[in-house]
Protein backbone atom coordinates (compact mmCIF):
# COMPACT_ATOMS: atom_id res chain seq x y z
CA UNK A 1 89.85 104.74 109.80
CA UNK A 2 92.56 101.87 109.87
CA UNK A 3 91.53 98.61 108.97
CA UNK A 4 90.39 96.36 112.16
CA UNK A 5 92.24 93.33 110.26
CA UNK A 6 95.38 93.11 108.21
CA UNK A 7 96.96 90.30 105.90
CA UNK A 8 100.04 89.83 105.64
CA UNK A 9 101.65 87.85 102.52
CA UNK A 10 105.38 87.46 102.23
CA UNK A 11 106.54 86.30 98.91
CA UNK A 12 109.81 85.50 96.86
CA UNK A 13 109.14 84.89 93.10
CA UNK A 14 105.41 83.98 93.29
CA UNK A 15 104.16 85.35 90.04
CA UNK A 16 102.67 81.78 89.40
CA UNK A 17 100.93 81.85 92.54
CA UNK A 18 100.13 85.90 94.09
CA UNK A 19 97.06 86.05 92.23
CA UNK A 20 95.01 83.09 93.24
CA UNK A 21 96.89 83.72 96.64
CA UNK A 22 94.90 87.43 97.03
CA UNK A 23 91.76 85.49 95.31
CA UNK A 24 91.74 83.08 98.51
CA UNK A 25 92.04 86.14 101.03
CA UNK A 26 89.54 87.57 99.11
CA UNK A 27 86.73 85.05 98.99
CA UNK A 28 87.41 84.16 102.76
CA UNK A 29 86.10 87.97 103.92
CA UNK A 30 84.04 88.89 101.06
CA UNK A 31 81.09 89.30 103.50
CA UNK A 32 82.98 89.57 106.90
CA UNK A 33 81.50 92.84 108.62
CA UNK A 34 85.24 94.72 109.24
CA UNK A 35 87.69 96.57 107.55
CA UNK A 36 90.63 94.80 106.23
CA UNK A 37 94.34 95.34 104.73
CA UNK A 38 96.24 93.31 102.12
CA UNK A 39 99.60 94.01 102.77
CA UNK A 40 102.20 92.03 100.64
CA UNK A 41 105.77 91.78 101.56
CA UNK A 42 107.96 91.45 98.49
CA UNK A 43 111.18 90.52 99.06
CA UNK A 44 113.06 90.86 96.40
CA UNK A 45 111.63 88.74 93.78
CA UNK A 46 113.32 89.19 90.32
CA UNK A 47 109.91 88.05 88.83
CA UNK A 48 106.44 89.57 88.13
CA UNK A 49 105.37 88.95 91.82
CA UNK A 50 105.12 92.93 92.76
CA UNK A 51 103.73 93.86 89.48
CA UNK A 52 101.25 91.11 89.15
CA UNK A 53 99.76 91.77 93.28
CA UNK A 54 99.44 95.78 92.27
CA UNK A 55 97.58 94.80 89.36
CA UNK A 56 95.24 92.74 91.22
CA UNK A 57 91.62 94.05 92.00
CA UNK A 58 92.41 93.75 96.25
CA UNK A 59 94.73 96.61 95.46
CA UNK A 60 92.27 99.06 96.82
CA UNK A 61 93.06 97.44 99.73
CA UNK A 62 96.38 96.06 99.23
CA UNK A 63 99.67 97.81 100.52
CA UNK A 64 102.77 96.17 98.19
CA UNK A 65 106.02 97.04 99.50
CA UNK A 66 109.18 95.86 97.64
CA UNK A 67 111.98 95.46 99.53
């Protein structure tokens, strides 16, 4: 089943910020009644950014691509 909402987060060098970023998204749905996507656009950060939104506990539902 595909999710009936998807986030989208673009980010450049947001290792400071990707985590409480994903804790926002998830507090706003935790009790919404549909399925939902995280899907964070990298681009290109030379930081932690990727490796820090993977690691976070949305990444069940979180789709990371690195560009």
């Amino acid at each position: 089943m595909s999710p009936s909402v998807t986030f989208f987060v673009p980010c450049l060098n947001e290792e400071e910020n990707i985590g409480r970023t994903l804790d926002c998204i998830e507090m706003a749905i935790f009790d919404e009644p549909f399925s939902f996507e995280v899907l964070v656009v990298d681009d290109g950060s030379t930081d932690q950014t990727y490796e820090n939104a993977k690691n976070h506990r949305l990444s069940r539902s979180l789709r990371s691509e690195e560009h």
